[in-house]
N, C-alpha and C. Protein backbone atom coordinates (compact mmCIF):
# COMPACT_ATOMS: atom_id res chain seq x y z
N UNK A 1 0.85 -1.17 0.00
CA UNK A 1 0.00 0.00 0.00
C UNK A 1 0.89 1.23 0.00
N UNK A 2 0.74 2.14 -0.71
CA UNK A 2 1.29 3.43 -1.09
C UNK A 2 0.72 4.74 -0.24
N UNK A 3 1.30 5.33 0.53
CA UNK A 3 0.90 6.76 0.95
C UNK A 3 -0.27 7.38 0.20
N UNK A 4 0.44 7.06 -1.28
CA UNK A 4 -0.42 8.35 -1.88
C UNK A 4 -1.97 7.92 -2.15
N UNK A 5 -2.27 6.22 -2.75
CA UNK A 5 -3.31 5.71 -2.52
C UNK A 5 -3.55 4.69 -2.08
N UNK A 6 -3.40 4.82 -0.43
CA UNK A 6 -3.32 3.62 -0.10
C UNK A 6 -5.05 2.81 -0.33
N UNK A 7 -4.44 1.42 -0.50
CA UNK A 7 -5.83 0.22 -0.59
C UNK A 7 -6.30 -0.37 0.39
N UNK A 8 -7.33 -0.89 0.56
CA UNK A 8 -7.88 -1.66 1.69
C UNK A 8 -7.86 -2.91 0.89
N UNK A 9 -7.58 -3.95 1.82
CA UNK A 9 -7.63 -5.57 0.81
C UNK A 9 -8.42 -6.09 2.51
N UNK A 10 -8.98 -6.94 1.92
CA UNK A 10 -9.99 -7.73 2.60
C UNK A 10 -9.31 -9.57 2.77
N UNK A 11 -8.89 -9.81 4.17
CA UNK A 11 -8.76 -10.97 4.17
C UNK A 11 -9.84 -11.88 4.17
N UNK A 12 -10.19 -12.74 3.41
CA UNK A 12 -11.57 -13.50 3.11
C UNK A 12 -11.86 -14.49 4.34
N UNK A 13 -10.32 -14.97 4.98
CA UNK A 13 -10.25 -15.67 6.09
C UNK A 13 -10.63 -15.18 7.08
N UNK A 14 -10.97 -13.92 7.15
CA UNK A 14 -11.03 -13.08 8.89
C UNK A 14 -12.75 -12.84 8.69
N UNK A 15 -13.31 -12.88 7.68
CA UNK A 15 -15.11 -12.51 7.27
C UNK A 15 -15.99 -13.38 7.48
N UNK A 16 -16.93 -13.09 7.77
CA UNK A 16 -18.44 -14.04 8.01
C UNK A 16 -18.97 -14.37 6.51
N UNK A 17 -19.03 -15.25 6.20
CA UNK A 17 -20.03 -15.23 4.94
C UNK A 17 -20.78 -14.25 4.42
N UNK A 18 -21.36 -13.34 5.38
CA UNK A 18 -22.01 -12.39 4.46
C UNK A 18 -21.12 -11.22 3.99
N UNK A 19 -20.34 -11.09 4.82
CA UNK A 19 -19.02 -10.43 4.73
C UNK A 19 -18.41 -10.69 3.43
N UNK A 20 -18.00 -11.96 3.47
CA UNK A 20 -17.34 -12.56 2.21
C UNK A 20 -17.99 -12.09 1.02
N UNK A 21 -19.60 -12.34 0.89
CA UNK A 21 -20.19 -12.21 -0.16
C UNK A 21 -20.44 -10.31 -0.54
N UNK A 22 -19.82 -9.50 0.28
CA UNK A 22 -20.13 -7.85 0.13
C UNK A 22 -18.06 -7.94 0.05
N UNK A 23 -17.37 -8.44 -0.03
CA UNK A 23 -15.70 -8.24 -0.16
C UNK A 23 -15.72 -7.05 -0.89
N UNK A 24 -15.70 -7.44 -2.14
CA UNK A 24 -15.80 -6.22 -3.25
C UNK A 24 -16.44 -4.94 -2.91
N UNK A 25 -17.62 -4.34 -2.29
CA UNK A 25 -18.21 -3.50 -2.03
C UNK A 25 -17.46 -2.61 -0.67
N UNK A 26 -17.36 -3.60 0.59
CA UNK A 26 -16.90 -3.19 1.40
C UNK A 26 -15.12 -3.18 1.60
N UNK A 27 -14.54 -3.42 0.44
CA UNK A 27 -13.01 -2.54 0.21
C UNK A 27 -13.04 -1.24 -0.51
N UNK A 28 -14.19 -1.57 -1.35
CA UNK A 28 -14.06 0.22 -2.47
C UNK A 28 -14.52 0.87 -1.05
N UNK A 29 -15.29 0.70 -0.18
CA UNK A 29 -16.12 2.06 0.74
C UNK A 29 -15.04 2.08 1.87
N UNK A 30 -14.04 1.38 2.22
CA UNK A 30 -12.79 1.39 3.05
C UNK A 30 -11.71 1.66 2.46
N UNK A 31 -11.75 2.12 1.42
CA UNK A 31 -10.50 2.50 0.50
C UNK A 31 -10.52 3.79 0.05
N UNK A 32 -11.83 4.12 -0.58
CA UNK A 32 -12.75 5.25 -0.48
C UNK A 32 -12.60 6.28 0.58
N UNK A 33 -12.76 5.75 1.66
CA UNK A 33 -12.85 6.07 3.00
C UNK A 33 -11.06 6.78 3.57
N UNK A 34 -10.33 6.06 3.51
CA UNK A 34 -9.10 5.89 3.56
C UNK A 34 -8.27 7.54 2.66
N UNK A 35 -8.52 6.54 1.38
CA UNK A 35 -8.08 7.72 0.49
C UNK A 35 -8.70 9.56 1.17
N UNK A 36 -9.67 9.26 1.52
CA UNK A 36 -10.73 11.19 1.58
C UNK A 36 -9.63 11.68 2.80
N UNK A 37 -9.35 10.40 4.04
CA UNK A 37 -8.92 10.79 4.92
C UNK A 37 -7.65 10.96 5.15
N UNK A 38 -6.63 10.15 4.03
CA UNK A 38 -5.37 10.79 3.74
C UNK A 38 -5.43 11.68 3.64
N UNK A 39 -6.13 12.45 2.48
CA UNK A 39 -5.76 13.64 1.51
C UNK A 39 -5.72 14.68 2.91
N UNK A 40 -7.46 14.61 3.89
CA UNK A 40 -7.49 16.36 4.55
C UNK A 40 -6.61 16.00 5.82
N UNK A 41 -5.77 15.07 5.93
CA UNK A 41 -4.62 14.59 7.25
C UNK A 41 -3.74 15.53 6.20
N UNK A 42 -3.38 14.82 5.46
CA UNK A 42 -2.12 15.47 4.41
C UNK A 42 -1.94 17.16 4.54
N UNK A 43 -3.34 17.53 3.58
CA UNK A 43 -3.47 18.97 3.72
C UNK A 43 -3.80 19.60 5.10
N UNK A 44 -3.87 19.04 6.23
CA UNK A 44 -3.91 19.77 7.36
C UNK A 44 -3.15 19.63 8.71
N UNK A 45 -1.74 18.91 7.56
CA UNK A 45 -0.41 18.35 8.52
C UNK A 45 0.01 19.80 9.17
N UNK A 46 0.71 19.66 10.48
CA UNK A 46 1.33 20.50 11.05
C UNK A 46 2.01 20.05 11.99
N UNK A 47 2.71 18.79 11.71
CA UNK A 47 3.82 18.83 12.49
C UNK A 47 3.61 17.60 13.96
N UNK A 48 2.20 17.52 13.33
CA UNK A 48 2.06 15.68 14.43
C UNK A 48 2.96 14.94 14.65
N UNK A 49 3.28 14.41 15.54
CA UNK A 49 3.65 12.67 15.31
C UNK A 49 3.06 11.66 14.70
N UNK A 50 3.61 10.76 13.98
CA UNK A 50 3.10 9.47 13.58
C UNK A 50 1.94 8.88 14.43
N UNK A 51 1.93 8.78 15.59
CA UNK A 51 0.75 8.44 16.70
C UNK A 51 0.14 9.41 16.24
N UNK A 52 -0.53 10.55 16.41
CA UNK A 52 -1.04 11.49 16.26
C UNK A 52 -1.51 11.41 14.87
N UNK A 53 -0.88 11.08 14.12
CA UNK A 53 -1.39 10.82 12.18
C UNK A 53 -2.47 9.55 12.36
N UNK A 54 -1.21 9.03 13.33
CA UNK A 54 -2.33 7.48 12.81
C UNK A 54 -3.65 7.44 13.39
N UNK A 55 -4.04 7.99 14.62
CA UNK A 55 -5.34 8.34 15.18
C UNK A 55 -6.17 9.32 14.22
N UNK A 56 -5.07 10.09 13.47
CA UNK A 56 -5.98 11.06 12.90
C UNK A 56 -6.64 10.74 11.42
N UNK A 57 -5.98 9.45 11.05
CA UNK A 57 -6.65 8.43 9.80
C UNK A 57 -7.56 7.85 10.58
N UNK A 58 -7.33 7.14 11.60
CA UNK A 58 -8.44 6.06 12.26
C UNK A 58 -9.81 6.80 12.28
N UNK A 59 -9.61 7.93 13.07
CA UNK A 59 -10.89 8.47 13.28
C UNK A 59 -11.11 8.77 11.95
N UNK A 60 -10.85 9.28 11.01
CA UNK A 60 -11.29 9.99 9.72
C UNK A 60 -11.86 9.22 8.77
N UNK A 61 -11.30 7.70 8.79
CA UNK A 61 -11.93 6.95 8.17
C UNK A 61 -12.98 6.72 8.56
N UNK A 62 -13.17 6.28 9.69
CA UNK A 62 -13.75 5.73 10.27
C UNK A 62 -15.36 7.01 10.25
N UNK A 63 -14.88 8.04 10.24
CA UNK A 63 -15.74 9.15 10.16
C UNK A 63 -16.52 8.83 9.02
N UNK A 64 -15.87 8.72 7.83
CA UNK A 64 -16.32 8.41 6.25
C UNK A 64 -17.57 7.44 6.21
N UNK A 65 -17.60 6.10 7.34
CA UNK A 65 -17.91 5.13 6.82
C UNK A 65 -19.19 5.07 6.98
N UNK A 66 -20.07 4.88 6.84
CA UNK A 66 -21.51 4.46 7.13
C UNK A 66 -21.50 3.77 8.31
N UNK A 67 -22.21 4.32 9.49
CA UNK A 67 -22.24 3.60 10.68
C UNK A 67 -22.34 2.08 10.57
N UNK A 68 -22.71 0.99 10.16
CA UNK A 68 -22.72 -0.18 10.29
C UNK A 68 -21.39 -0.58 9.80
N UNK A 69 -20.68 0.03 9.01
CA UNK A 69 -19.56 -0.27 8.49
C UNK A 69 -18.46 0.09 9.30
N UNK A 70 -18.61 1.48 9.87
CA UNK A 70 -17.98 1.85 11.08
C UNK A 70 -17.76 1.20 12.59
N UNK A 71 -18.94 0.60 12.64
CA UNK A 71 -18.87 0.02 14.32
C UNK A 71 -17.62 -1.27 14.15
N UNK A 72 -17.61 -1.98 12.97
CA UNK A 72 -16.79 -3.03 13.28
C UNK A 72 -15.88 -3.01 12.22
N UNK A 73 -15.16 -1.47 12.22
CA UNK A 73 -14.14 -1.24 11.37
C UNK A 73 -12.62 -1.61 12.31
N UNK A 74 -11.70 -2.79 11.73
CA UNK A 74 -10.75 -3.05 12.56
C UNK A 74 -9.47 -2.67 12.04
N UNK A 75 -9.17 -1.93 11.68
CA UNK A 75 -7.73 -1.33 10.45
C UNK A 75 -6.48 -2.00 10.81
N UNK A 76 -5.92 -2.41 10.30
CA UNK A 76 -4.41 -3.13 10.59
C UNK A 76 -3.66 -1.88 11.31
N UNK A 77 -3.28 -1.34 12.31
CA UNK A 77 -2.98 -0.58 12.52
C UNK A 77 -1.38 -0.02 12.22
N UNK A 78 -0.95 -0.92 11.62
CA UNK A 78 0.52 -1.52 10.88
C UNK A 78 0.74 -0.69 9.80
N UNK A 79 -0.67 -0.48 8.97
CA UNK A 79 -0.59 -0.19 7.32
C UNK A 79 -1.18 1.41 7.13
N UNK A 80 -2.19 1.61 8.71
CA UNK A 80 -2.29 3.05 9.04
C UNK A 80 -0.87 3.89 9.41
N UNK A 81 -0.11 2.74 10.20
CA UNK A 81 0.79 3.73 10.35
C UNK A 81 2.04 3.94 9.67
N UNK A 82 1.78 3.15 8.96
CA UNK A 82 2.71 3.46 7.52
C UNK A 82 2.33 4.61 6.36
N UNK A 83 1.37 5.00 6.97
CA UNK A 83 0.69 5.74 5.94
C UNK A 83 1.21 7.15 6.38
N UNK A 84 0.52 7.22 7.71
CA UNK A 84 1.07 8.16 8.77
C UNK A 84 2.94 8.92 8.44
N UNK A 85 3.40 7.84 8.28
CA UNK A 85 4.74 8.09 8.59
C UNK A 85 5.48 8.76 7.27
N UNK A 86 4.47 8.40 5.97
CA UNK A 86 4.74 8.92 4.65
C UNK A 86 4.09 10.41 4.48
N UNK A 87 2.93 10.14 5.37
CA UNK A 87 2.39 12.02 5.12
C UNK A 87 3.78 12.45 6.64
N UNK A 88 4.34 11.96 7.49
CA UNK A 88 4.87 12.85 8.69
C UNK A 88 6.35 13.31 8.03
N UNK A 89 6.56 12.23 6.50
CA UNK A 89 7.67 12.29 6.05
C UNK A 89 7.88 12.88 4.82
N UNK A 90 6.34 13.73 4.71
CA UNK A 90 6.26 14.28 3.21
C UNK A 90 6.38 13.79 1.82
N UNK A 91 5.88 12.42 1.92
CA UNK A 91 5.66 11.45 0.82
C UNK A 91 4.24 11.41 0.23
């Protein structure tokens, strides 16, 4: 996953069946989601920490999502904060 657009990928192993059967739908609206909340982290950097980035994707996505999609949004927190560390590093 890339800073600039990062992806959401869906492990098929970690989903409920109905889950499984919405994969496709519910990565574009977490990727979707992701991407909106890079960009206004990006444009409204000032000098955070990486902790501080990465909370400030979590919530933002998480802001994006349609509440049902939101309550049991679990983000790798690994690939947020890699993301984090490319906007803290001007990538």
């Amino acid at each position: 996953m890339t800073a600039a657009e990062p992806q959401v990928s869906l492990d098929p192993r970690s989903l409920s069946p109905v889950e499984q059967k919405l994969q496709g739908a519910l990565e574009e609206q977490l990727t979707s989601a992701l991407q909106a909340a890079t960009e206004k982290v990006r444009q409204t950097y000032a000098g955070q920490s990486v902790e501080e980035v990465t909370a400030m994707l979590f919530e933002g996505t998480k802001a994006g999502l349609h509440h049902d999609i939101a309550a049991g949004f679990r983000p790798d927190h690994a690939q947020l904060r890699h993301v984090a560390e490319a906007i803290v590093s001007g990538h």
